[in-house]
N, C-alpha and C. Protein backbone atom coordinates (compact mmCIF):
# COMPACT_ATOMS: atom_id res chain seq x y z
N UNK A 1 -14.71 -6.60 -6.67
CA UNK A 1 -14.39 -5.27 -7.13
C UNK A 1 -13.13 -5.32 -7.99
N UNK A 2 -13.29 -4.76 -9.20
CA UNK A 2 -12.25 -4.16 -10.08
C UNK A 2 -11.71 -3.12 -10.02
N UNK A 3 -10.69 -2.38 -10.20
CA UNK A 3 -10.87 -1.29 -10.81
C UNK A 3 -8.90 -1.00 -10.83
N UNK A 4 -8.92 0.47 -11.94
CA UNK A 4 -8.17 0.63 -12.20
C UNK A 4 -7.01 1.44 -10.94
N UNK A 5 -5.72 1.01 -10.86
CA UNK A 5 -5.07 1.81 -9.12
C UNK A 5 -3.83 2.56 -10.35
N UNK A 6 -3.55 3.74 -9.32
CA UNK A 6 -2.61 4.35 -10.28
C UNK A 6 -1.32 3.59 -11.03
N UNK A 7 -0.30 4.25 -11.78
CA UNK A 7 0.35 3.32 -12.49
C UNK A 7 0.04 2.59 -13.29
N UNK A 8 -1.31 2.29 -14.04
CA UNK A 8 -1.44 1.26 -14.86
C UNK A 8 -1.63 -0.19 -14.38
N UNK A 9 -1.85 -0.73 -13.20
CA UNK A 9 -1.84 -1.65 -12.60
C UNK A 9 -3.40 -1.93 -12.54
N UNK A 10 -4.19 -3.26 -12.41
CA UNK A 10 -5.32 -3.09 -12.36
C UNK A 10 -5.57 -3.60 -10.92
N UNK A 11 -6.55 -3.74 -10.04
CA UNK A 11 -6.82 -4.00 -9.03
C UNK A 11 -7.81 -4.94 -8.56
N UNK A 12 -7.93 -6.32 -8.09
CA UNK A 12 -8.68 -7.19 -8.21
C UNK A 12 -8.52 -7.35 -6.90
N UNK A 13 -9.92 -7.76 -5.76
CA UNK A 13 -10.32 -8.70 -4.70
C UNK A 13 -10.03 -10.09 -5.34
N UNK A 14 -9.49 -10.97 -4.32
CA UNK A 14 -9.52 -11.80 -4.65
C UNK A 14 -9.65 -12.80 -3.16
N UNK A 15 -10.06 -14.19 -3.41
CA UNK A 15 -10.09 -14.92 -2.04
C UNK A 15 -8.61 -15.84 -1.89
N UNK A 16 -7.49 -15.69 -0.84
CA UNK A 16 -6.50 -16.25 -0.80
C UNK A 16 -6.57 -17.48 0.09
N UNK A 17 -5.86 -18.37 -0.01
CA UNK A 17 -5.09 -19.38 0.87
C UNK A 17 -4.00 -19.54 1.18
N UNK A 18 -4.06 -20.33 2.25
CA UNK A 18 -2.19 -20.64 2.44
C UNK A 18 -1.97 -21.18 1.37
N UNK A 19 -2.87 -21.66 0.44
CA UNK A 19 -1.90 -22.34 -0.80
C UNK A 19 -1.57 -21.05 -2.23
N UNK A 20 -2.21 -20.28 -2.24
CA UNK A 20 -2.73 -19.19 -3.28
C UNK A 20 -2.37 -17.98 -2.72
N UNK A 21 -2.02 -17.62 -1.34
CA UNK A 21 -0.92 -16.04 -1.11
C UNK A 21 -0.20 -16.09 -1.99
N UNK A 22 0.18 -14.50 -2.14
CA UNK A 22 1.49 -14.01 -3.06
C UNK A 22 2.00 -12.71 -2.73
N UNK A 23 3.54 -13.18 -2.52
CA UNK A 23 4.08 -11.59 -2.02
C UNK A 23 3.33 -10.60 -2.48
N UNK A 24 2.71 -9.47 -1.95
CA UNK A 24 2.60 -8.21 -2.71
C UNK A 24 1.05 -8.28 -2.44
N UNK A 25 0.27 -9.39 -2.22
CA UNK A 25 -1.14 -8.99 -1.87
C UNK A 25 -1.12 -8.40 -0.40
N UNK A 26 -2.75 -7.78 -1.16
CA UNK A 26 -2.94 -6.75 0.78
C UNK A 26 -3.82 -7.29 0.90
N UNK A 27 -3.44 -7.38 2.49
CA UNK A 27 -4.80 -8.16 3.37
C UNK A 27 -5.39 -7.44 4.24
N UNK A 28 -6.83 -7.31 4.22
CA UNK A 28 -6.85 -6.20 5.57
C UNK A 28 -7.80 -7.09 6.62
N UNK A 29 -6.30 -6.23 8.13
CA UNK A 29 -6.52 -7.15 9.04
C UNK A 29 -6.88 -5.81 9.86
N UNK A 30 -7.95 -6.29 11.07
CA UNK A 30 -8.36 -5.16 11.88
C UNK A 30 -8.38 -3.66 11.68
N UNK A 31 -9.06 -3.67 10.38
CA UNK A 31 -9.00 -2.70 9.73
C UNK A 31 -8.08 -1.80 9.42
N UNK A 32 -6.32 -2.51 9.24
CA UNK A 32 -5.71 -1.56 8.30
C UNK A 32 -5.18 -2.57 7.17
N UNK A 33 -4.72 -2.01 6.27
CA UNK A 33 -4.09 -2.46 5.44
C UNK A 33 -2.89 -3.42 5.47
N UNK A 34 -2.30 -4.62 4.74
CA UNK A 34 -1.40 -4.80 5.31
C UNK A 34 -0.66 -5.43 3.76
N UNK A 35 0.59 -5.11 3.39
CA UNK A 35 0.99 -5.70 2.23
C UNK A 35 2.21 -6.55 2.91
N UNK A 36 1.72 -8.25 2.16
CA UNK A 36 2.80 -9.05 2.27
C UNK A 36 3.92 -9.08 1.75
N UNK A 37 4.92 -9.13 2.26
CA UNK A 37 6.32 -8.94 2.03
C UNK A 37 7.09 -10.23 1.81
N UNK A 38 6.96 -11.18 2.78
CA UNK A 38 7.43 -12.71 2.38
C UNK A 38 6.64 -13.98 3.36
N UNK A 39 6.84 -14.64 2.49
CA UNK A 39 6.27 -15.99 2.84
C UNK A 39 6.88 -17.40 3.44
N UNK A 40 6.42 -17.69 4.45
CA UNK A 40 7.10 -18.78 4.92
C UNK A 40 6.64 -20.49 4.99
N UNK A 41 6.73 -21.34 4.43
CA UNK A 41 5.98 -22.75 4.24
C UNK A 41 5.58 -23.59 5.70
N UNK A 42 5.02 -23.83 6.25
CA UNK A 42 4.91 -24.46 7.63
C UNK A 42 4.40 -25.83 7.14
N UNK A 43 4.49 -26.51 8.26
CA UNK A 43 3.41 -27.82 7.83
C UNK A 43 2.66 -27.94 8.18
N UNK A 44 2.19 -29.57 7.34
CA UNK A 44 0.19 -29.31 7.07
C UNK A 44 -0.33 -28.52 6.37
N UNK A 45 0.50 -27.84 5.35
CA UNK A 45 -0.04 -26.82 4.47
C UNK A 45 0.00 -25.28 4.54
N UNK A 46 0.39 -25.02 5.95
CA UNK A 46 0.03 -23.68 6.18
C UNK A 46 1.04 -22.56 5.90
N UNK A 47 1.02 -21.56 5.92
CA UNK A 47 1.79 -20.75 5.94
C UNK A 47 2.12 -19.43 6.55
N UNK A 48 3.36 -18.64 7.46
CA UNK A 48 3.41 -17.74 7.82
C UNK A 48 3.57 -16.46 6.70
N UNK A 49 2.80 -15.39 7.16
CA UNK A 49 2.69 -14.75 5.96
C UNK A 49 3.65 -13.28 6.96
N UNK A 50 4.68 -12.56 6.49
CA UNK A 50 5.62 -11.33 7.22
C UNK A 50 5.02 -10.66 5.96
N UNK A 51 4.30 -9.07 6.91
CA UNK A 51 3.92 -7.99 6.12
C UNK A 51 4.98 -6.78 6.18
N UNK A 52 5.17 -6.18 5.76
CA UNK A 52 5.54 -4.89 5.18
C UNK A 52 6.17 -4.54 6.96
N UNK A 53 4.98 -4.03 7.93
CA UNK A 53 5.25 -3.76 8.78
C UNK A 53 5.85 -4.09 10.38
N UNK A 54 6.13 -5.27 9.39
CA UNK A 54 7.08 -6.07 10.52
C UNK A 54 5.88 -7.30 11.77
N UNK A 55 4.45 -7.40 11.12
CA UNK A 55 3.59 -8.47 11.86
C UNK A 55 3.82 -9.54 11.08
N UNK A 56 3.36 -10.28 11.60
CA UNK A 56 3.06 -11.92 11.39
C UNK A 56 1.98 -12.39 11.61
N UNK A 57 1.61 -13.37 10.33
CA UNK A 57 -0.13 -13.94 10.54
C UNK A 57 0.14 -15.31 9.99
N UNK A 58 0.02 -16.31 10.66
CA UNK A 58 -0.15 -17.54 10.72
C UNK A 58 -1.53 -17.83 9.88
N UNK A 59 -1.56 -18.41 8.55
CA UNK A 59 -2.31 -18.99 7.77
C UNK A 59 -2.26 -20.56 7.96
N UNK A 60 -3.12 -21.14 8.40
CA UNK A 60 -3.43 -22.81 8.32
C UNK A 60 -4.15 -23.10 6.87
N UNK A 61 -3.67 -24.44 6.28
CA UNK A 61 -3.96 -24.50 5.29
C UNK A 61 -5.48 -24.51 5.28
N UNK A 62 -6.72 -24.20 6.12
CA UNK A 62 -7.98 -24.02 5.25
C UNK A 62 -8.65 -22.66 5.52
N UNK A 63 -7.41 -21.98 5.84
CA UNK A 63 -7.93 -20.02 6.22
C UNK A 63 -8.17 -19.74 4.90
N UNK A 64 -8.88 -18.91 4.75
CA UNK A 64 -9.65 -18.14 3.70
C UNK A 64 -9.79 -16.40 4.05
N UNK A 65 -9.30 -15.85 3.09
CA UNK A 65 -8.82 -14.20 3.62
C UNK A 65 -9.17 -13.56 1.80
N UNK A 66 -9.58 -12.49 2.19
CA UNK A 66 -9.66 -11.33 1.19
C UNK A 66 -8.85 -10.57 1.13
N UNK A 67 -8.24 -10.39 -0.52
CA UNK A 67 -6.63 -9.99 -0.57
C UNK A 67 -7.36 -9.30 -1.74
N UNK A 68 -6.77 -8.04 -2.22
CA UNK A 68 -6.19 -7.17 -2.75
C UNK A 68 -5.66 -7.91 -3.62
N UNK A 69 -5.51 -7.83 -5.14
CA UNK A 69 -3.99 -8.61 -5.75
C UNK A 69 -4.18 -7.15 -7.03
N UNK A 70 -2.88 -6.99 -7.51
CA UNK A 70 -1.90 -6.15 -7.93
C UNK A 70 -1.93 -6.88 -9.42
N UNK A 71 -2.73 -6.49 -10.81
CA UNK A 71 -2.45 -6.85 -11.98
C UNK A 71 -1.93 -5.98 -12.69
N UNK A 72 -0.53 -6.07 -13.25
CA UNK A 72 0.03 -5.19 -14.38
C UNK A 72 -0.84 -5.64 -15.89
N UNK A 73 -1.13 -4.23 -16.44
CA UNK A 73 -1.90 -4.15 -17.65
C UNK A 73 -0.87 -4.84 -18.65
N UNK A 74 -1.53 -5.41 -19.73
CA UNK A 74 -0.80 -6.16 -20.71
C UNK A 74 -1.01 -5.38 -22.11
C-alpha cells in the first residue's frame, strides 16, 4: 500500500529487519500502532527497537515485521 498521509509525506508498507529499521517507522504490534523512537545494536545482528511509548521489542537479526515508512515528497 501507497498512499498519500497529510503534510505532503508519502506513505509506504514496507518489510523491516534488524538490519533495515529506521527511527520513525510504525510497527503494528497487537494491534496498535507503535512509532520507533530509537534504536539499539545488540549482537548477532539484532536489535532493540524503544517506541514512542516507552515499550521495547527485541528484533533478532532474521525477524521480519511490517513497518509503515514515512517518505517526504521531492
Amino acid at each position: 500500500m501507497n498512499g498519500w498521509a497529510p503534510g505532503g509525506a508519502l506513505a509506504a508498507n514496507v518489510e523491516v529487519t534488524a538490519a533495515t529499521v529506521q527511527r520513525g517507522d510504525i510497527i503494528q504490534l497487537g494491534g496498535q500502532a507503535r512509532r520507533v523512537s530509537d534504536l539499539f545494536q545488540l549482537p548477532q545482528g539484532g536489535k532493540r527497537l524503544l517506541f514512542e511509548s516507552g515499550e521495547l521489542l527485541t528484533m533478532h537479526a532474521r525477524t521480519r515485521l511490517v513497518a509503515v515508512r514515512m517518505q517526504r515528497r521531492r
